[in-house]
Protein backbone atom coordinates (compact mmCIF):
# COMPACT_ATOMS: atom_id res chain seq x y z
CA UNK A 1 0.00 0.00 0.00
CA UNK A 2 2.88 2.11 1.02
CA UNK A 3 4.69 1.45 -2.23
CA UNK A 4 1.30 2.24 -4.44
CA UNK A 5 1.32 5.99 -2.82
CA UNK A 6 5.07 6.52 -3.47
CA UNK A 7 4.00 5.56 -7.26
CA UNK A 8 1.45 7.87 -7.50
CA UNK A 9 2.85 10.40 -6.06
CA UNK A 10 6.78 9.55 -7.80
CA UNK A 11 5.95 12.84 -10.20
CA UNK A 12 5.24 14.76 -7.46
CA UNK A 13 8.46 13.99 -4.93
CA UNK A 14 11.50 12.63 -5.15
CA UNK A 15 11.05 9.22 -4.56
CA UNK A 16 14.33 8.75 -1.68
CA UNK A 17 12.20 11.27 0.02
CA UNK A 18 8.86 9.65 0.31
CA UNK A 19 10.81 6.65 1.18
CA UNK A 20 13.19 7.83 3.94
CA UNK A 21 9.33 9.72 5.54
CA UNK A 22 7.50 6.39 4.97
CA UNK A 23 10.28 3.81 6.64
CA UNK A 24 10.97 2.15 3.25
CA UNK A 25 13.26 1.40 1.32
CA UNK A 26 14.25 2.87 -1.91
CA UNK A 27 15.68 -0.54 -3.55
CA UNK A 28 12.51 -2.44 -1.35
CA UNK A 29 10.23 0.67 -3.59
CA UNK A 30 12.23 -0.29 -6.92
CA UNK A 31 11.71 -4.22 -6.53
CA UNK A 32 7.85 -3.56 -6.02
CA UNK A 33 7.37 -1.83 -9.28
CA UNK A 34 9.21 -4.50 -11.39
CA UNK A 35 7.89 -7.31 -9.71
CA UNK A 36 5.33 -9.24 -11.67
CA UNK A 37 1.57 -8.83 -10.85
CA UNK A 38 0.57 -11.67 -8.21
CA UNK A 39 -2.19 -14.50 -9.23
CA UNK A 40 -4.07 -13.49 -6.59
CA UNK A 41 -4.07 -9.85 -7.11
CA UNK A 42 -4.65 -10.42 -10.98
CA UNK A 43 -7.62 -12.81 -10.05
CA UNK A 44 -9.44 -10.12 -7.57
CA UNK A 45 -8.79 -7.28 -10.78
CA UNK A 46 -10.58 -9.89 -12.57
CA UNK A 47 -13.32 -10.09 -9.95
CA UNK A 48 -13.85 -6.83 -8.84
CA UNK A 49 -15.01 -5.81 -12.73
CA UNK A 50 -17.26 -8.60 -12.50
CA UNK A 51 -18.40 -7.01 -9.08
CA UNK A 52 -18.67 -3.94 -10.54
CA UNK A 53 -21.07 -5.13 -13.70
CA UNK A 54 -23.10 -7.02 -11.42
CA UNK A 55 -23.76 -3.57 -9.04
CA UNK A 56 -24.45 -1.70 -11.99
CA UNK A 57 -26.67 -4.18 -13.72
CA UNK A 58 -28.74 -3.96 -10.31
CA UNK A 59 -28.84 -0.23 -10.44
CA UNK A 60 -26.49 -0.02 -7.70
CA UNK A 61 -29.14 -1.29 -5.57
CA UNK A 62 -27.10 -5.28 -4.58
CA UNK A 63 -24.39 -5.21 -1.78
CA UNK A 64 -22.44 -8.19 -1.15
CA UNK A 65 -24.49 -10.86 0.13
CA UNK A 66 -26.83 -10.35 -3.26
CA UNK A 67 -23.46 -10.18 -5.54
CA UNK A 68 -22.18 -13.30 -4.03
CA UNK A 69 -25.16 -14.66 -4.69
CA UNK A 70 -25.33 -13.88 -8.18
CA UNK A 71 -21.43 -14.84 -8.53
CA UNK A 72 -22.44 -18.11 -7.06
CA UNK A 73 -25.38 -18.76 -9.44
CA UNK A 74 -22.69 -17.89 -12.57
CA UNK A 75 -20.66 -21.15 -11.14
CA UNK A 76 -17.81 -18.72 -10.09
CA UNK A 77 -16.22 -20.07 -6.51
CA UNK A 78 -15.75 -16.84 -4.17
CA UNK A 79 -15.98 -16.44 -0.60
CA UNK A 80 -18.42 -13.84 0.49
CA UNK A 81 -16.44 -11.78 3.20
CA UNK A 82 -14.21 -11.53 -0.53
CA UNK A 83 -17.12 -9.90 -2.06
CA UNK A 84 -17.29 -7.55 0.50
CA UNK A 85 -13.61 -6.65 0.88
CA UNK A 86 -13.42 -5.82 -2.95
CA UNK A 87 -16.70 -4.08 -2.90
CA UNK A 88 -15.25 -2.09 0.26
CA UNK A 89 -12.32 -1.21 -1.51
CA UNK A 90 -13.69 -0.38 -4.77
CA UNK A 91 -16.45 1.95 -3.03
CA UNK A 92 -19.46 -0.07 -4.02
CA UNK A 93 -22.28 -0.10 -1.55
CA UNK A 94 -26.11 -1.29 -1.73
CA UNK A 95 -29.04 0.19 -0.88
CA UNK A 96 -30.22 -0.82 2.14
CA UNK A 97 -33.77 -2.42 2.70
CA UNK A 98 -36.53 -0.25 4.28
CA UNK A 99 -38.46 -1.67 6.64
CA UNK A 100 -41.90 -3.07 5.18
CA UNK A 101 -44.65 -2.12 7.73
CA UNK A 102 -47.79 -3.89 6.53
CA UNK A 103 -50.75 -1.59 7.30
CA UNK A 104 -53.85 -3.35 7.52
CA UNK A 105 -56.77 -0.73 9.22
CA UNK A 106 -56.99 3.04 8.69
CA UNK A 107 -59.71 4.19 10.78
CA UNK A 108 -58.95 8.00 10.51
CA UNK A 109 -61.18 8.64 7.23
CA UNK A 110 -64.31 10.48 6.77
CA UNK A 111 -66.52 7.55 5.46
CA UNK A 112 -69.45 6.21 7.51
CA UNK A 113 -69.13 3.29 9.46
CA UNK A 114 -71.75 0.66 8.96
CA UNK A 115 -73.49 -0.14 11.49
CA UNK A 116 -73.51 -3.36 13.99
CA UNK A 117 -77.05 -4.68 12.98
CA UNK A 118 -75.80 -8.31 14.36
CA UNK A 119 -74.89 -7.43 18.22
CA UNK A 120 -73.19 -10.63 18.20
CA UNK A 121 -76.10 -12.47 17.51
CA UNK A 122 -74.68 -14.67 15.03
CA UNK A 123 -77.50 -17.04 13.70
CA UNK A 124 -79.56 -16.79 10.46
CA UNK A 125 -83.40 -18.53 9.70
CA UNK A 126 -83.25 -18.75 6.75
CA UNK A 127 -80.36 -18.55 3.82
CA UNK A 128 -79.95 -14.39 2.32
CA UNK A 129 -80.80 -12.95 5.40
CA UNK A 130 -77.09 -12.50 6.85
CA UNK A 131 -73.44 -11.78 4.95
CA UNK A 132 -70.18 -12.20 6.38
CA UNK A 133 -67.65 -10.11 4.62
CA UNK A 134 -64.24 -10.55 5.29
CA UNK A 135 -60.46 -9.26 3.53
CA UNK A 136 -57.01 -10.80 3.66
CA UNK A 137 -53.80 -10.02 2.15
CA UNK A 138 -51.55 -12.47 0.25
CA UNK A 139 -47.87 -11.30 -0.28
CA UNK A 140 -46.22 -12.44 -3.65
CA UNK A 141 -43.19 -12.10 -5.76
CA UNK A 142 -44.71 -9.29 -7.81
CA UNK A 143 -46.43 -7.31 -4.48
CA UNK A 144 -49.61 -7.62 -2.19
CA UNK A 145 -52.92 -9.54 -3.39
CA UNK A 146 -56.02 -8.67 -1.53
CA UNK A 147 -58.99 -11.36 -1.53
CA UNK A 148 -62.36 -10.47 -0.26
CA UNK A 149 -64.82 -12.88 0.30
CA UNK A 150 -69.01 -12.97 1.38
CA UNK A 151 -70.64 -15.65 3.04
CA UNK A 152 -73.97 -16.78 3.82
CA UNK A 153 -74.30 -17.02 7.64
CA UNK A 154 -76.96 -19.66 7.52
CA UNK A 155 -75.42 -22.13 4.88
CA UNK A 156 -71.70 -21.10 5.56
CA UNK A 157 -71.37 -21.12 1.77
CA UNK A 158 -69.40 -18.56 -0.37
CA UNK A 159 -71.71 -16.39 -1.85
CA UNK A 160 -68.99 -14.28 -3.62
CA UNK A 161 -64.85 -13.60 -3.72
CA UNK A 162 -62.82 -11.05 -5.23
CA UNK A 163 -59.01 -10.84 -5.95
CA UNK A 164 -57.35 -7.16 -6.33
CA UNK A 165 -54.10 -6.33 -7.10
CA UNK A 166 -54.26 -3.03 -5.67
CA UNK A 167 -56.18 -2.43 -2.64
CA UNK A 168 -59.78 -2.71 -2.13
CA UNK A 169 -61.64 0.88 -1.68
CA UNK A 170 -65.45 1.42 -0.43
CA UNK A 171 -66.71 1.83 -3.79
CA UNK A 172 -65.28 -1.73 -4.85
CA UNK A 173 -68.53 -3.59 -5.50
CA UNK A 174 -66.98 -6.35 -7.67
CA UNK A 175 -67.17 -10.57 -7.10
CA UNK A 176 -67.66 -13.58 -8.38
């Protein structure tokens, strides 16, 4: 690392100098720059560009457990804590996850509430006189799915269902 800033910095200072300041050596500095590139460091220059295609190809959004995922699924053997070193180095960073907060019940709106003609009287004479209406959420790959359903409180059969992709608002009326 030492011997990388003296290199970049050779045009700027004399190159005894940086060395004598650093605690190297000038012949140790003059070795480093002939010796040949190491497998390993020629094999992470190879890696960290496919890091980097990988990152962009997920808009910047994968860090390292995603990329060595990906890596993985191409066949390529890597270590993740490798992944993450290279990404550290090279300045690549995901995008962290926000926290998904499923919100179920709004009560603050200005709609009427219906109301409780049952009073927990729950018994039907006769088929059509009482609906049970009822929602619940299904999460997928592609988002939320919202089924609503009716029932018939005397025959406990479905009267009607309904699947939304987006969710369900008073005026909904539709189902099956």
């Amino acid at each position: 690392m030492k011997f990388g800033f003296v290199d970049e910095h050779r045009g700027v200072w004399p190159v005894r100098m940086m060395c004598r300041v650093l605690g190297l050596s000038a012949s140790g500095y003059y070795a480093w720059r002939v010796r040949p590139e190491s497998r390993r460091a020629a094999a992470n220059r190879a890696l960290i560009e496919d890091i980097r295609l990988i990152h962009a190809e997920s808009c910047g959004t994968y860090g390292s457990p995603r990329v060595h995922a990906v890596l993985r699924g191409h066949g390529r053997r890597v270590g993740r804590s490798r992944v993450e070193r290279l990404m550290r180095r090279a300045g690549l960073r995901g995008l962290a996850a926000l926290p998904r907060r499923t919100r179920t019940t709004d009560s603050r709106h200005g709609y009427p509430i219906a109301p409780n003609r049952l009073a927990r009287h729950f018994q039907a004479a006769a088929p059509g006189q009482v609906w049970l209406a009822d929602l619940t959420y299904i999460p997928t790959g592609e988002g939320w799915l919202y089924l609503a359903g009716i029932l018939d409180m005397h025959t406990r059969k479905l009267v009607g269902w309904s699947i939304f992709r987006g969710k369900i608002t008073p005026t909904s009326t539709a189902s099956r």
